[in-house]
N, C-alpha and C. Protein backbone atom coordinates (compact mmCIF):
# COMPACT_ATOMS: atom_id res chain seq x y z
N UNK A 1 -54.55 -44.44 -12.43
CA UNK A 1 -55.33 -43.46 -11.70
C UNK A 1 -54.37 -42.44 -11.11
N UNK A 2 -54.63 -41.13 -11.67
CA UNK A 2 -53.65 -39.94 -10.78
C UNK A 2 -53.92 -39.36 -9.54
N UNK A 3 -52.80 -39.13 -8.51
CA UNK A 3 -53.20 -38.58 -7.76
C UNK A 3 -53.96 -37.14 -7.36
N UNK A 4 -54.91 -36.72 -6.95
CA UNK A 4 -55.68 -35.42 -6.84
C UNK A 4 -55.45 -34.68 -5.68
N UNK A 5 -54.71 -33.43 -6.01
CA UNK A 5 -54.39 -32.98 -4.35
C UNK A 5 -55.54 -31.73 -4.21
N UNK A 6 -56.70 -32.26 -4.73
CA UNK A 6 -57.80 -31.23 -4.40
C UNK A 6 -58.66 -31.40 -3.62
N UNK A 7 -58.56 -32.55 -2.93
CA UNK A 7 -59.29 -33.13 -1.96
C UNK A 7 -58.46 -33.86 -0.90
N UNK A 8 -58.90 -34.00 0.22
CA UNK A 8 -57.76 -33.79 0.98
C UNK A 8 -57.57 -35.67 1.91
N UNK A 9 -58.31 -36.38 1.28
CA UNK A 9 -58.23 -37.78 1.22
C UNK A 9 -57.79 -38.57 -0.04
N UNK A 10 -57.84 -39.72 -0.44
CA UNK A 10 -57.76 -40.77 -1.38
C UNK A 10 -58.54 -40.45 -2.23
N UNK A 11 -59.99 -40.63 -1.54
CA UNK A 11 -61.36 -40.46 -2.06
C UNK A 11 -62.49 -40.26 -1.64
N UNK A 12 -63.52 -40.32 -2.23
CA UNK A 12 -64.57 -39.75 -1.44
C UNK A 12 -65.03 -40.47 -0.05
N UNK A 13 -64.63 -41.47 -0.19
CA UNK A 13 -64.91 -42.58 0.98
C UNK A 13 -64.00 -42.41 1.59
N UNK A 14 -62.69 -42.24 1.24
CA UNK A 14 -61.92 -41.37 2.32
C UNK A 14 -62.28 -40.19 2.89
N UNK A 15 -62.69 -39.49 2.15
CA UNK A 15 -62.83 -38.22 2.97
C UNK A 15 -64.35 -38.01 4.17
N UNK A 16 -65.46 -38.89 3.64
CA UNK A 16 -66.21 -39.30 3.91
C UNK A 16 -65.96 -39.65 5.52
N UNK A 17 -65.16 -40.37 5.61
CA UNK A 17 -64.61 -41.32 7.00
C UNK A 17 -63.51 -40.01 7.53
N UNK A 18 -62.80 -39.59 6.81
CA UNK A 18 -62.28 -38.17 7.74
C UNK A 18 -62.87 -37.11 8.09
N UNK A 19 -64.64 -37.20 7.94
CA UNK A 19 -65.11 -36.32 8.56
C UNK A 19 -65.90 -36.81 9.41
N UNK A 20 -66.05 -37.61 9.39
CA UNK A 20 -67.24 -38.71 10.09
C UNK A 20 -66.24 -38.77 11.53
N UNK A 21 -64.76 -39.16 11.17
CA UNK A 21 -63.61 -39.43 12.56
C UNK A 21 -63.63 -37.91 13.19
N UNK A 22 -63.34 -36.85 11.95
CA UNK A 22 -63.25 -36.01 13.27
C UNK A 22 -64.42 -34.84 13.98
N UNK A 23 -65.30 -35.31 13.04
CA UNK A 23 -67.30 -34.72 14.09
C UNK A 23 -66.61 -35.40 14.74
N UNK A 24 -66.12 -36.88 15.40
CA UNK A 24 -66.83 -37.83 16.69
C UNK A 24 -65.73 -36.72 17.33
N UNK A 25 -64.37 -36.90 16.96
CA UNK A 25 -63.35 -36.31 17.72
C UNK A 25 -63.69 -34.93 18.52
N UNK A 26 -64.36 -33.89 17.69
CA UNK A 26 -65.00 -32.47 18.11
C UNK A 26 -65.65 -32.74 18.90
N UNK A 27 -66.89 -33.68 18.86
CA UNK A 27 -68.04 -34.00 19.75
C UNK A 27 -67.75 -34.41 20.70
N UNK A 28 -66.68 -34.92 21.25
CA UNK A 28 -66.19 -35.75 22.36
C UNK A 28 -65.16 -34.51 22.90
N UNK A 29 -64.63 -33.95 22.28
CA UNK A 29 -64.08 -32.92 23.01
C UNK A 29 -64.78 -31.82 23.25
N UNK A 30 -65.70 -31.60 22.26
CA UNK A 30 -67.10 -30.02 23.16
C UNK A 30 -67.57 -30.90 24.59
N UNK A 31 -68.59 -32.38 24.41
CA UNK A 31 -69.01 -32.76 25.69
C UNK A 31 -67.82 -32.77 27.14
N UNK A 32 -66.61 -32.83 26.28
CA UNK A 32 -65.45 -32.81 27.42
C UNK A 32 -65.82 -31.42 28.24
N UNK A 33 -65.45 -30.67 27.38
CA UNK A 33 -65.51 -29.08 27.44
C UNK A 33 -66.29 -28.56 28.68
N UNK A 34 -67.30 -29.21 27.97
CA UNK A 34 -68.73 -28.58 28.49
C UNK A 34 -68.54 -29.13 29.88
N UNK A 35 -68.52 -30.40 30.08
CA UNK A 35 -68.92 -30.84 31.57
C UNK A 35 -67.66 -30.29 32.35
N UNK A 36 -66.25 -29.92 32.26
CA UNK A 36 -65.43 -29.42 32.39
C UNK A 36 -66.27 -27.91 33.32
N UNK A 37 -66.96 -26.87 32.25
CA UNK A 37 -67.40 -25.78 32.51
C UNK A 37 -68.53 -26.16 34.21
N UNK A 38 -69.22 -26.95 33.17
CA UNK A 38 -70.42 -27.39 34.65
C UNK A 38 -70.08 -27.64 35.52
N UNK A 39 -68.70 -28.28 36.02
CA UNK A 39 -68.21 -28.64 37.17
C UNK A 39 -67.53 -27.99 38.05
N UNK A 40 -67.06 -27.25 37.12
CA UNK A 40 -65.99 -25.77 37.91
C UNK A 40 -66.76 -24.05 37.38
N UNK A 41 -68.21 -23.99 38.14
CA UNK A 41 -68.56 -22.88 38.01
C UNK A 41 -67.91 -21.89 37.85
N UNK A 42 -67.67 -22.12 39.01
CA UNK A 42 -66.84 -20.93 39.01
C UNK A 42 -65.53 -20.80 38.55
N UNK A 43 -64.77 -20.71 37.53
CA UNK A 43 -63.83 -21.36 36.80
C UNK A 43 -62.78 -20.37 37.64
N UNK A 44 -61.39 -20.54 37.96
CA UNK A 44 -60.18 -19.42 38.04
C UNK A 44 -59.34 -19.57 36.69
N UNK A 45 -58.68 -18.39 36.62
CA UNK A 45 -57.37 -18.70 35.69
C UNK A 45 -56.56 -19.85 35.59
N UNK A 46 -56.28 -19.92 37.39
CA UNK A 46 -54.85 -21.27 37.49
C UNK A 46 -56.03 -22.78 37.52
N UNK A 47 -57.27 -22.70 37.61
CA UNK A 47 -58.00 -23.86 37.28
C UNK A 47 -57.43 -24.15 35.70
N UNK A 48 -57.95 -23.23 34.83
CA UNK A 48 -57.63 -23.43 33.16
C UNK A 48 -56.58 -23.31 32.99
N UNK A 49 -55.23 -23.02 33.44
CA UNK A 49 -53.96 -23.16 33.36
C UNK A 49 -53.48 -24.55 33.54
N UNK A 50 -54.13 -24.96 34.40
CA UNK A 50 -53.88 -25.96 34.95
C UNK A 50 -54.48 -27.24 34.07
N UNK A 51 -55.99 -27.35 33.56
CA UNK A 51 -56.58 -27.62 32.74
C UNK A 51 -55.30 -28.37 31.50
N UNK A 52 -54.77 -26.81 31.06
CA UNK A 52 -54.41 -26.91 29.29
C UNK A 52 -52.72 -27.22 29.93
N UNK A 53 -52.30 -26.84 31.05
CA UNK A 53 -50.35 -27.48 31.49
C UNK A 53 -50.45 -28.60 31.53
N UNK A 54 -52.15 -29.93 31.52
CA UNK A 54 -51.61 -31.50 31.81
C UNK A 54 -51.49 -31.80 29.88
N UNK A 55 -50.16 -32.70 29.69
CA UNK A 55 -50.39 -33.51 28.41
C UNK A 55 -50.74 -33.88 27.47
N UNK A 56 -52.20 -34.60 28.87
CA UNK A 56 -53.35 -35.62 27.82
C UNK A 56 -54.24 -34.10 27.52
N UNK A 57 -54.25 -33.12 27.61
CA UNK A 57 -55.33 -32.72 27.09
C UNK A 57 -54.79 -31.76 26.62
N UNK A 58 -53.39 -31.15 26.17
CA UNK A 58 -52.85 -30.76 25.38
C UNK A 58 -53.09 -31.51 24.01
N UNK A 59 -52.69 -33.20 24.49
CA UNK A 59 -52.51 -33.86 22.79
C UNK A 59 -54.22 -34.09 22.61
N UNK A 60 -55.18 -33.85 23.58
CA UNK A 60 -56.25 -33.80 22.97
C UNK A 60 -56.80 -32.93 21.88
N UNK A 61 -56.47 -31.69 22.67
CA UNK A 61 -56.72 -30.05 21.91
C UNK A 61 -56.01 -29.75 20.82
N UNK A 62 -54.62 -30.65 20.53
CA UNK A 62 -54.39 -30.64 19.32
C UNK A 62 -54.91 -31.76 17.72
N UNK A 63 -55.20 -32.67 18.80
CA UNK A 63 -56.10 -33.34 17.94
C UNK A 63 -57.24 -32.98 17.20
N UNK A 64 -57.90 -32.04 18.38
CA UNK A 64 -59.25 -31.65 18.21
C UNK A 64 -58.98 -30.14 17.02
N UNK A 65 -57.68 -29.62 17.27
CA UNK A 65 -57.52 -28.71 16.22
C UNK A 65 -57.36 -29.07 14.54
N UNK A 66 -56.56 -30.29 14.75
CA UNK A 66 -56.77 -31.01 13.58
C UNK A 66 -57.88 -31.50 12.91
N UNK A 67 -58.50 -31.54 14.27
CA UNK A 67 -59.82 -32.36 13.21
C UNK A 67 -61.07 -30.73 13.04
N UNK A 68 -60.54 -30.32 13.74
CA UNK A 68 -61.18 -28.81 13.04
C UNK A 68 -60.79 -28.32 11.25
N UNK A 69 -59.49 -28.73 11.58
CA UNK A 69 -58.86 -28.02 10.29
C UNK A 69 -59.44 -29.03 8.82
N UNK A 70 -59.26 -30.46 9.20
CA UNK A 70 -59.31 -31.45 8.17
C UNK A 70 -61.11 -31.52 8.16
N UNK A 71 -61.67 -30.83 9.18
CA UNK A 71 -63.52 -31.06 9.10
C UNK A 71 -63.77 -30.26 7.93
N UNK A 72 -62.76 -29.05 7.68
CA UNK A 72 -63.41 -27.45 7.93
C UNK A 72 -62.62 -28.09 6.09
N UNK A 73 -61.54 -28.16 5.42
CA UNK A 73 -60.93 -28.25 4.64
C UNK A 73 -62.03 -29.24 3.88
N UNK A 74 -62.43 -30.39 3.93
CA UNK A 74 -62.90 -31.04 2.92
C UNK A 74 -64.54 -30.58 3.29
N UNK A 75 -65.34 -29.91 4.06
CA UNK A 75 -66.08 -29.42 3.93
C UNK A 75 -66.59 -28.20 3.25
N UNK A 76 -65.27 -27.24 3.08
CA UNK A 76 -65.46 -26.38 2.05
C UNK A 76 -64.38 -26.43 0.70
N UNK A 77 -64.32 -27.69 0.58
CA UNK A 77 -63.69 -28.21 -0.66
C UNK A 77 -65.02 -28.50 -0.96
N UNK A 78 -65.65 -29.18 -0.46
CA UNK A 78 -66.85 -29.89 -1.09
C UNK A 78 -68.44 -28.90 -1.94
N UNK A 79 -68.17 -27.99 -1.06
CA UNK A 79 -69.27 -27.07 -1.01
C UNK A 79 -68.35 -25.55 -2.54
N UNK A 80 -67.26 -25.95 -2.17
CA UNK A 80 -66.77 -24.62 -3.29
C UNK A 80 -66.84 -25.24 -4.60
N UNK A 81 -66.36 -26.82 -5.09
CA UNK A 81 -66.56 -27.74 -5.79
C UNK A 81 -68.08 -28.08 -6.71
N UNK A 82 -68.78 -27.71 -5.40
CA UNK A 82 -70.47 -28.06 -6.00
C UNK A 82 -71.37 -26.83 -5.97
N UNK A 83 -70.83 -26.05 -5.59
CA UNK A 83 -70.98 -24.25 -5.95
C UNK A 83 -70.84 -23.49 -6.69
N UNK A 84 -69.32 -23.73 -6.51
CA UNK A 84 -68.36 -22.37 -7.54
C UNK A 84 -68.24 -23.21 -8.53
N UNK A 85 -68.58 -22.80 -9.97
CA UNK A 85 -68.96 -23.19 -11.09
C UNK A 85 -67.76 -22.31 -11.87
N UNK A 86 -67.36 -20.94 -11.31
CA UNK A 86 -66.10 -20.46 -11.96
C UNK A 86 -65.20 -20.47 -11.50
N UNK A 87 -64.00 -21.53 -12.51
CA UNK A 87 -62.85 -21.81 -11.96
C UNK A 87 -61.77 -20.42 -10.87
N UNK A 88 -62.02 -19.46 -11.71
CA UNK A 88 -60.93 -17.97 -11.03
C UNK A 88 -61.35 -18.14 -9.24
N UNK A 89 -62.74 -18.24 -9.39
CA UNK A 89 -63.60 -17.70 -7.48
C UNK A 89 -63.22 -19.01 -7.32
N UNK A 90 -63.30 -19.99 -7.80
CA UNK A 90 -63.44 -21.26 -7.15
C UNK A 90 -61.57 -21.45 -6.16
N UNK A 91 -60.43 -20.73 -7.22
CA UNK A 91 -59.49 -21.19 -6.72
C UNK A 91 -59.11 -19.94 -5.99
N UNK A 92 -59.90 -18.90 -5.75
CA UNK A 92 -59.93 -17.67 -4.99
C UNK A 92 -60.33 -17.56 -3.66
N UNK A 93 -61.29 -18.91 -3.53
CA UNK A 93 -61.75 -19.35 -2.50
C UNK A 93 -61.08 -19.83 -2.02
N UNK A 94 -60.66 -21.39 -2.43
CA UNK A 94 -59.86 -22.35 -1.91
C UNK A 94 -58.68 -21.67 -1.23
N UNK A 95 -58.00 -21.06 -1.77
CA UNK A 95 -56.79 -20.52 -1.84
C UNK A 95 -56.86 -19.49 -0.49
N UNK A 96 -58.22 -19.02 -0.17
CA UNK A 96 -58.21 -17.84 1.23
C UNK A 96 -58.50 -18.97 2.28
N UNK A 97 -59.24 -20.09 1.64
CA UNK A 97 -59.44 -21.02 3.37
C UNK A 97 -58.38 -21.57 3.53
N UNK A 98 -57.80 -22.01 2.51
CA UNK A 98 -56.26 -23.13 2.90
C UNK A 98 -55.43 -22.24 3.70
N UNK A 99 -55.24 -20.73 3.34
CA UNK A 99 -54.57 -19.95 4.03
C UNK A 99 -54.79 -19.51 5.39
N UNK A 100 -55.91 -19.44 5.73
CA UNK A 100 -56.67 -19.20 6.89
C UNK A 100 -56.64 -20.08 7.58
N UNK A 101 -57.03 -21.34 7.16
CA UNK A 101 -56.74 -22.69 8.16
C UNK A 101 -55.29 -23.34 8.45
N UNK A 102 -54.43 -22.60 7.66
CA UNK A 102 -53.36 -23.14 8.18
C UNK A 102 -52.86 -21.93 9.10
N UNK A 103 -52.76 -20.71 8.87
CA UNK A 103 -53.18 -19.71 10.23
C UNK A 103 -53.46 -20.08 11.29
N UNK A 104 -54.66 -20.55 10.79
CA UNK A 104 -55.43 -21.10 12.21
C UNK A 104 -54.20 -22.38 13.12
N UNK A 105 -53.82 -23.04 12.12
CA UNK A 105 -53.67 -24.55 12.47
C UNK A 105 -51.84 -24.10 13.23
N UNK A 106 -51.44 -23.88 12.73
CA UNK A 106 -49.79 -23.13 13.29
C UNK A 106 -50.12 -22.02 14.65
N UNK A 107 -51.15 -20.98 14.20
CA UNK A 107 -51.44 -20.03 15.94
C UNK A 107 -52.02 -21.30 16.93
N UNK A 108 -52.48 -22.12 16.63
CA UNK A 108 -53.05 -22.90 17.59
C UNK A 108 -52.24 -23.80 18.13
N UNK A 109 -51.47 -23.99 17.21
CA UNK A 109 -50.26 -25.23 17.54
C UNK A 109 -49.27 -24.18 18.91
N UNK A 110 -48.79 -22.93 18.01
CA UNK A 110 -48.16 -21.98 18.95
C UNK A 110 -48.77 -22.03 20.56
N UNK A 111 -50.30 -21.71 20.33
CA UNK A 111 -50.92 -21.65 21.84
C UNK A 111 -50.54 -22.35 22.36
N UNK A 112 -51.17 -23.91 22.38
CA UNK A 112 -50.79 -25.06 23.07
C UNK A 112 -49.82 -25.51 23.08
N UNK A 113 -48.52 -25.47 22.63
CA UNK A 113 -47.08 -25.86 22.83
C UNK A 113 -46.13 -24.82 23.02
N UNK A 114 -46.29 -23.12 22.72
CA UNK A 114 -45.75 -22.08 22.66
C UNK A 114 -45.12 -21.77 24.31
N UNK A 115 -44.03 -21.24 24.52
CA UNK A 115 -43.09 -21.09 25.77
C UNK A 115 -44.13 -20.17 27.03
C-alpha cells in the first residue's frame, strides 16, 4: 500500500478523527472565547494583552490555529476531490488553499509568539 500525500491523514478514518478532534478543539476554544467576552464587557486593551501574554492560552490559540488549518485542509481536500472532476482546477485549487493556509498558519504563529 503507497503512501498518499493528498490527504492529510493515513486514511479516511484518520482524517475522519482529525476533524472530529479538532471541531471539539475549535468548539471549546469559541465557548472559551465567548464567555471570556461575557465576562469582561467591557473589554480594555491591557485586559486582552494580558489575556494572549499568559502561556496556557497562547499554547491554546495555537492549537486552536492548528486545528483550524488541519479542519480547513482535509475539508477542502474532500470537497475539491468530490467536486473538481478536472484534474488542472482541481490542483489549482488545492494548490491556492495549501498556500493560503499555510499563510495563515506561519502569520498566526508570528502573532502569538512574534517579539
Amino acid at each position: 500500500m503507497g503512501v498518499s500525500i493528498t490527504n492529510f491523514g493515513r486514511s479516511g478514518l484518520h482524517d475522519w478523527m482529525i476533524q472530529r478532534a479538532s471541531a471539539v478543539i475549535l468548539a471549546v476554544y469559541s465557548v472559551f472565547l465567548l464567555g471570556f467576552f461575557l465576562t469582561h464587557p467591557d473589554l480594555q486593551f491591557s485586559e486582552w494583552k494580558a489575556l494572549f501574554g499568559h502561556l496556557g492560552f497562547r499554547i491554546f490559540s495555537l492549537l486552536a490555529l492548528i486545528s483550524v488549518c488541519a479542519h480547513a485542509w482535509i475539508g477542502l481536500w474532500t470537497i475539491s476531490t468530490d467536486y473538481l472532476k478536472a484534474t488542472g482546477i482541481r490542483f489549482v485549487f488545492q494548490a491556492a488553499y495549501v498556500i493560503a493556509l499555510f499563510v495563515y498558519l506561519v502569520w498566526g504563529i508570528e502573532i502569538l509568539w512574534g517579539v
